[in-house]
N, C-alpha and C. Protein backbone atom coordinates (compact mmCIF):
# COMPACT_ATOMS: atom_id res chain seq x y z
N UNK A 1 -108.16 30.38 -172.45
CA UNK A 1 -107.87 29.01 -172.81
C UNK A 1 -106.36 28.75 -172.79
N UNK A 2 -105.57 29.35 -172.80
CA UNK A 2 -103.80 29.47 -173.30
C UNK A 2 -103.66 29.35 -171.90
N UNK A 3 -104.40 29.93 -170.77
CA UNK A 3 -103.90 30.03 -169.54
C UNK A 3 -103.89 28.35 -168.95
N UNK A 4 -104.81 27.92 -169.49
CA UNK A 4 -104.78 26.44 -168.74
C UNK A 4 -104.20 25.82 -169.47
N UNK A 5 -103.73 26.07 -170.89
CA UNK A 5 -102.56 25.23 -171.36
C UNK A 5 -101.56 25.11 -171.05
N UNK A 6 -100.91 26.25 -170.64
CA UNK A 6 -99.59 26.97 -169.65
C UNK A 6 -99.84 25.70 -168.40
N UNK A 7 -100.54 26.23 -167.82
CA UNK A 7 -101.07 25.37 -166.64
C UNK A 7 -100.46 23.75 -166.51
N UNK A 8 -101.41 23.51 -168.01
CA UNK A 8 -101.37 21.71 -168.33
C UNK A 8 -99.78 21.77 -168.20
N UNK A 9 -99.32 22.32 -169.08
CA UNK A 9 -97.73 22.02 -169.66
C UNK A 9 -96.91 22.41 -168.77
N UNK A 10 -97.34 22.82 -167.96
CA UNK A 10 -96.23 22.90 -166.18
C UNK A 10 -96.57 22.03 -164.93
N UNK A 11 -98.09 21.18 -165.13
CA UNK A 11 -97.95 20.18 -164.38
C UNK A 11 -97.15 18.83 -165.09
N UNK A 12 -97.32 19.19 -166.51
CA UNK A 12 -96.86 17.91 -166.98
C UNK A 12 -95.32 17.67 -166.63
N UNK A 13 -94.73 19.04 -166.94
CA UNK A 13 -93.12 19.04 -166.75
C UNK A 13 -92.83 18.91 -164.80
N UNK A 14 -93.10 19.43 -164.41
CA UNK A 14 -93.17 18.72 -163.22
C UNK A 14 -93.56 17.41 -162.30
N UNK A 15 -94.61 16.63 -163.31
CA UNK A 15 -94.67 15.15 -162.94
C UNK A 15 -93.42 14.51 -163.43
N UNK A 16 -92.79 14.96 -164.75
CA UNK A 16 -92.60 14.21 -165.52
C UNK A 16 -90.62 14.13 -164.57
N UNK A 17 -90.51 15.51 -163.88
CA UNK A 17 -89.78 15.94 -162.96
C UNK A 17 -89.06 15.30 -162.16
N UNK A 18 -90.30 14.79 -161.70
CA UNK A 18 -90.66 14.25 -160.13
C UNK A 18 -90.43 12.48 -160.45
N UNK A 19 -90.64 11.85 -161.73
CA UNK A 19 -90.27 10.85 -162.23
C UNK A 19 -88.77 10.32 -162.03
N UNK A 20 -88.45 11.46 -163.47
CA UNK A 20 -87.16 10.95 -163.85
C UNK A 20 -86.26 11.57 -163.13
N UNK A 21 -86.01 12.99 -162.46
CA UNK A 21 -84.60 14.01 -162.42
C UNK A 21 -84.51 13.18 -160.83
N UNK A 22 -82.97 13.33 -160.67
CA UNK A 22 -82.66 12.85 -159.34
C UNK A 22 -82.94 13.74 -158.15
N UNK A 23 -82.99 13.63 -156.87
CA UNK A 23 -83.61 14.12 -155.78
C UNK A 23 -82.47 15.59 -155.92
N UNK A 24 -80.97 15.65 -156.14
CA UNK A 24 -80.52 16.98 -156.37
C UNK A 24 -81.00 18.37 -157.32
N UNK A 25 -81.28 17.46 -158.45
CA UNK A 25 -81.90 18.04 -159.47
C UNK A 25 -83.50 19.15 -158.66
N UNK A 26 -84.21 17.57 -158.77
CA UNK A 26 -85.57 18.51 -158.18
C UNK A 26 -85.87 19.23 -156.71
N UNK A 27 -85.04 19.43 -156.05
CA UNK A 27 -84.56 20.24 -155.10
C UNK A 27 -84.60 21.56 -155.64
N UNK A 28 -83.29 21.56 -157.24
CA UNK A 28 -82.78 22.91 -157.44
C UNK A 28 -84.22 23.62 -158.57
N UNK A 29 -84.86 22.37 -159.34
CA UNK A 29 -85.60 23.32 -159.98
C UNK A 29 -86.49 23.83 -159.23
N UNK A 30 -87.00 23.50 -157.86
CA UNK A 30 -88.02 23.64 -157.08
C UNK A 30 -87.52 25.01 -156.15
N UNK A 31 -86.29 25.15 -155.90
CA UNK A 31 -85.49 26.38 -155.41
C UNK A 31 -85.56 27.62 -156.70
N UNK A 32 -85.23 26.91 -158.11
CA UNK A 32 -86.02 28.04 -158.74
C UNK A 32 -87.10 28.48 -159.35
N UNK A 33 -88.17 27.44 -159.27
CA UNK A 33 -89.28 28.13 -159.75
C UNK A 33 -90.04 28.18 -158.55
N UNK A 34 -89.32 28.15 -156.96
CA UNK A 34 -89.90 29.37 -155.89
C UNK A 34 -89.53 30.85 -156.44
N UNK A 35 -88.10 31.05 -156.73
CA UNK A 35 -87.58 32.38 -156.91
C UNK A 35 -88.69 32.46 -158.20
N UNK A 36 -89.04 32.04 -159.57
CA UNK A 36 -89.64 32.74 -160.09
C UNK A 36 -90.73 33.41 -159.64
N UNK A 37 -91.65 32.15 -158.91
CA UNK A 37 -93.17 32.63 -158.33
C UNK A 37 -93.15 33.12 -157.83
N UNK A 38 -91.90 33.73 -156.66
CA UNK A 38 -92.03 34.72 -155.25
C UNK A 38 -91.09 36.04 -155.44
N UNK A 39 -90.32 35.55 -156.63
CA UNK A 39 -89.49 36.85 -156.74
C UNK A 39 -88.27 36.07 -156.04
N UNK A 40 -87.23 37.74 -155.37
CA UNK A 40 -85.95 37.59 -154.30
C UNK A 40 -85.99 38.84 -153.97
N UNK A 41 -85.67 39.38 -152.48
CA UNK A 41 -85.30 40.23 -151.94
C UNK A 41 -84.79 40.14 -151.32
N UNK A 42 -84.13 41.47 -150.54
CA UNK A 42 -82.34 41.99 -150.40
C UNK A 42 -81.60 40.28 -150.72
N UNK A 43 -81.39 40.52 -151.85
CA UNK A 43 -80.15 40.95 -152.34
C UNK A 43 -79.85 39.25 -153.09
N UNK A 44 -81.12 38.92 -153.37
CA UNK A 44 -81.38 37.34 -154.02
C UNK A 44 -82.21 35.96 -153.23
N UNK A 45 -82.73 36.73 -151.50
CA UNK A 45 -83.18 35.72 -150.87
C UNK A 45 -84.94 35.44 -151.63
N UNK A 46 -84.75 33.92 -151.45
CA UNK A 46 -86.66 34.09 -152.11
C UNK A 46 -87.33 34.42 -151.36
N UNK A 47 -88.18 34.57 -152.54
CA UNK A 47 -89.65 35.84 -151.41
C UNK A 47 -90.96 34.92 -150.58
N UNK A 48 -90.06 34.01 -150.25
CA UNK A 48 -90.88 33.00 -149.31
C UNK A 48 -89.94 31.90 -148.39
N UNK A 49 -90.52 31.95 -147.21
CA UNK A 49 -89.78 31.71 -146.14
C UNK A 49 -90.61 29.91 -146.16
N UNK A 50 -89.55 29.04 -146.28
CA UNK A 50 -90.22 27.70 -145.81
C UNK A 50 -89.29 26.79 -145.24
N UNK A 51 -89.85 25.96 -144.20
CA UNK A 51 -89.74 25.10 -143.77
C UNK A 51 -88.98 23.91 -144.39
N UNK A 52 -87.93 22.84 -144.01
CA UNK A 52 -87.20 22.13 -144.84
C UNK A 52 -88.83 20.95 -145.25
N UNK A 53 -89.54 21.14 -144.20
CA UNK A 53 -90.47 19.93 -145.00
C UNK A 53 -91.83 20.66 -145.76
N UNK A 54 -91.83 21.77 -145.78
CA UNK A 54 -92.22 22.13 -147.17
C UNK A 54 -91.64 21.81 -148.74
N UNK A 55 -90.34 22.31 -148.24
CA UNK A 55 -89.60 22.29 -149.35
C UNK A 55 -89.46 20.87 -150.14
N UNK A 56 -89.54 20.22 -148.99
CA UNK A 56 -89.77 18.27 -149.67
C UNK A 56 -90.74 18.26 -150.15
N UNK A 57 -91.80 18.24 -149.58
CA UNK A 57 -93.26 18.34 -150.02
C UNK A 57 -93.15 18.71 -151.91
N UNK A 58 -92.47 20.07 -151.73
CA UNK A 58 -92.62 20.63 -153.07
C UNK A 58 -91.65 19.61 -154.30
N UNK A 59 -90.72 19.45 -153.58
CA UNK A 59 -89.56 18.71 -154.94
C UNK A 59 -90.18 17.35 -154.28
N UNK A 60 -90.88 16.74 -153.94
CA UNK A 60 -91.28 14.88 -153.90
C UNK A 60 -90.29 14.35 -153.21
N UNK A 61 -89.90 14.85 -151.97
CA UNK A 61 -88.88 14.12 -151.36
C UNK A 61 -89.15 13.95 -150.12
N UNK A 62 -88.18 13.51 -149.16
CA UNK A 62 -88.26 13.33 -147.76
C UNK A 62 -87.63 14.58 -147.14
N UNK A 63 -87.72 14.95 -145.67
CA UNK A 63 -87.08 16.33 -144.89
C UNK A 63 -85.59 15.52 -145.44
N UNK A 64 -85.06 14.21 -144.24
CA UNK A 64 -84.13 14.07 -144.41
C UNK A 64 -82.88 14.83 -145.63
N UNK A 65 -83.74 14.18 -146.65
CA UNK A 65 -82.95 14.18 -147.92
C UNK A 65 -82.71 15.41 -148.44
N UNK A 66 -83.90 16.27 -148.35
CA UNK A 66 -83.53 17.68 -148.48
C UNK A 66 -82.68 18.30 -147.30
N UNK A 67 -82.79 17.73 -146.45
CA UNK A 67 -81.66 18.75 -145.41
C UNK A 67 -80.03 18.08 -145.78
N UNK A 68 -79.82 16.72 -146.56
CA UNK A 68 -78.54 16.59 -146.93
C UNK A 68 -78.64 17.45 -147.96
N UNK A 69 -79.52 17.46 -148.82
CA UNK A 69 -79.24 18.35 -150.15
C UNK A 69 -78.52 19.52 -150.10
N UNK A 70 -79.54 20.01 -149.46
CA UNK A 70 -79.59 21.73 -148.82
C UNK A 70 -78.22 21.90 -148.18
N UNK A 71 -78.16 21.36 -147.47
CA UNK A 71 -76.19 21.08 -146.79
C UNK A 71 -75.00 21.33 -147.51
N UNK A 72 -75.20 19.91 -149.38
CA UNK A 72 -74.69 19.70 -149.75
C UNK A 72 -74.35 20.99 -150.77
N UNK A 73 -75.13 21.61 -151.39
CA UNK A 73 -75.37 22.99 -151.71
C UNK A 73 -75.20 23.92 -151.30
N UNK A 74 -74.92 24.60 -149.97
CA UNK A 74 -74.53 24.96 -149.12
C UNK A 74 -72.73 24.63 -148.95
N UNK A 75 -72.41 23.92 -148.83
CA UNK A 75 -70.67 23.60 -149.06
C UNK A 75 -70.68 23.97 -150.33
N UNK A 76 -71.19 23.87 -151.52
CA UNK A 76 -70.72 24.09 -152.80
C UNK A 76 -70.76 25.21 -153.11
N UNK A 77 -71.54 26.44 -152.08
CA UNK A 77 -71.87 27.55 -152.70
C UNK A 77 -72.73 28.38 -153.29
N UNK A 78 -73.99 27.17 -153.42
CA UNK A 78 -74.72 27.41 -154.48
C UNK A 78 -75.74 28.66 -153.46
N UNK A 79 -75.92 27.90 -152.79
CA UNK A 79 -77.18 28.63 -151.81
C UNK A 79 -76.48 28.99 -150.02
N UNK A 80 -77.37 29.82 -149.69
CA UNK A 80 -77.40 29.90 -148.52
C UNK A 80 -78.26 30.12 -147.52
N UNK A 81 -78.22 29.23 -146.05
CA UNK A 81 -79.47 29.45 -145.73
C UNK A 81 -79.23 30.13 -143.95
N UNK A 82 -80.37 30.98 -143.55
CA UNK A 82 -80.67 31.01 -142.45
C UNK A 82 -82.13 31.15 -141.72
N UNK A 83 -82.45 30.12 -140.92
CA UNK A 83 -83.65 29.89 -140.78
C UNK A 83 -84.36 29.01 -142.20
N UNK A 84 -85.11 29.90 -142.16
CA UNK A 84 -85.97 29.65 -143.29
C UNK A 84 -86.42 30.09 -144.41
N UNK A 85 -84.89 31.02 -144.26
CA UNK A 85 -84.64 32.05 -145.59
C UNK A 85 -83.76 31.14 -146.40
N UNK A 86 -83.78 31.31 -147.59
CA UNK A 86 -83.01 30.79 -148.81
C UNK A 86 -82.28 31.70 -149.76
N UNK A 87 -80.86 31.84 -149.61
CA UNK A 87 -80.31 32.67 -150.65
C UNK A 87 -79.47 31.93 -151.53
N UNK A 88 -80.00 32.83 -152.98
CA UNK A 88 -79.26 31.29 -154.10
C UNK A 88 -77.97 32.30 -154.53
N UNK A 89 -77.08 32.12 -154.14
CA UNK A 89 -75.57 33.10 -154.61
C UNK A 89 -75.08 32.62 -156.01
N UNK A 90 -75.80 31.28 -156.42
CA UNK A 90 -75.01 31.11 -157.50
C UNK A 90 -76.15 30.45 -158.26
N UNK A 91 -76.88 31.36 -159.21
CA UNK A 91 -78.10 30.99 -160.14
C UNK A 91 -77.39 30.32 -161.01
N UNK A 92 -76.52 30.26 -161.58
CA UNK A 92 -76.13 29.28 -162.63
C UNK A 92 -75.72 28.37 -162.66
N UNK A 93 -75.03 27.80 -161.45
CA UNK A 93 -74.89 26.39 -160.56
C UNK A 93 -76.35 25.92 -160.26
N UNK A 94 -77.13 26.66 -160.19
CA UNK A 94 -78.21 26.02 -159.63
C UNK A 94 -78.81 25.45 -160.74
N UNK A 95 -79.16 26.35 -161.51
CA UNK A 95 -79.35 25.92 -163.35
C UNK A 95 -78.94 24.57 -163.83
N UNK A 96 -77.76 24.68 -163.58
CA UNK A 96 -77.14 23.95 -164.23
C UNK A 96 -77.24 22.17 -163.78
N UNK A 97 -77.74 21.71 -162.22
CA UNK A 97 -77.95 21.41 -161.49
C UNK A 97 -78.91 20.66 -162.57
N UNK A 98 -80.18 21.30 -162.75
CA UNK A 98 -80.93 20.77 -163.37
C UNK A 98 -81.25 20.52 -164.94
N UNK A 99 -80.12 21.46 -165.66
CA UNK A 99 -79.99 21.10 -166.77
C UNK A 99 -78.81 19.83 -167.26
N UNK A 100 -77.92 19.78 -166.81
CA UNK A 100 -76.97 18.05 -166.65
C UNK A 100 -78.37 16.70 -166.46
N UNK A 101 -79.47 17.16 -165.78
CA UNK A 101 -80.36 15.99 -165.75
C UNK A 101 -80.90 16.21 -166.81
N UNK A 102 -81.97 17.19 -167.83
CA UNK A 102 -82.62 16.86 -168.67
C UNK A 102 -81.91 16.55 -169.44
N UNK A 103 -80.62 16.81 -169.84
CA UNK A 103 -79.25 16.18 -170.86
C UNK A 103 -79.74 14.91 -170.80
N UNK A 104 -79.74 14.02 -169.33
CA UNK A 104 -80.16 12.88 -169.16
C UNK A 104 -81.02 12.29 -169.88
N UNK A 105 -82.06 13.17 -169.19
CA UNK A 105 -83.46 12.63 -169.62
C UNK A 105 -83.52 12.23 -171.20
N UNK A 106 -83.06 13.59 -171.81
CA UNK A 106 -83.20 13.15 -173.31
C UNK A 106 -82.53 11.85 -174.03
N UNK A 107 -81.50 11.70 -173.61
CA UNK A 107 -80.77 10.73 -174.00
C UNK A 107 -81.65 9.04 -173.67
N UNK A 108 -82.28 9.18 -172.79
CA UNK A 108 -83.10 7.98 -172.51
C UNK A 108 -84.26 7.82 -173.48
């Protein structure tokens, strides 16, 4: 029974996600709770290879917008990509990414 509560309370935080956090935001939490679900290997890449319009799919966005994202993240450092590998060099930028929005959120 706890398992589908878990369940409930991670679709909820992810609708609730997909609502309010801005398209940067849910990019990065969606970059890390791939790395949780898939892991990282050599040397921090996630343990799943996808497509930029998967990756929309997953954070509620358009390819477009994720390939500026992904870009924009990419100049900053945070991540790096080749192909359709994803390496996050800087987990706490990425974090942080999405914690400046729930700051948000709460305040609303």
């Amino acid at each position: 029974m706890m398992f589908f509560a878990s369940e409930l309370q991670e679709a909820e935080k992810k609708m609730r996600n997909m609502a309010h956090m801005p398209v940067k935001g849910r990019i990065a939490q969606a970059l890390i709770s791939l790395q949780q679900q898939f892991g990282t290997k050599d040397g921090g890449i996630i343990g799943i290879e996808l497509s930029r319009h998967d990756l929309a799919s997953f954070a509620g966005s358009t390819y477009e917008t994720v390939f500026r994202v992904i870009n924009e993240l990419v100049k900053e450092g945070i991540v790096s990509v080749n192909g359709k590998k994803i390496l996050v060099i800087n987990h706490d930028a990425l974090t942080m990414l999405t914690l400046d929005t729930n700051l948000q959120l709460q305040k609303i």
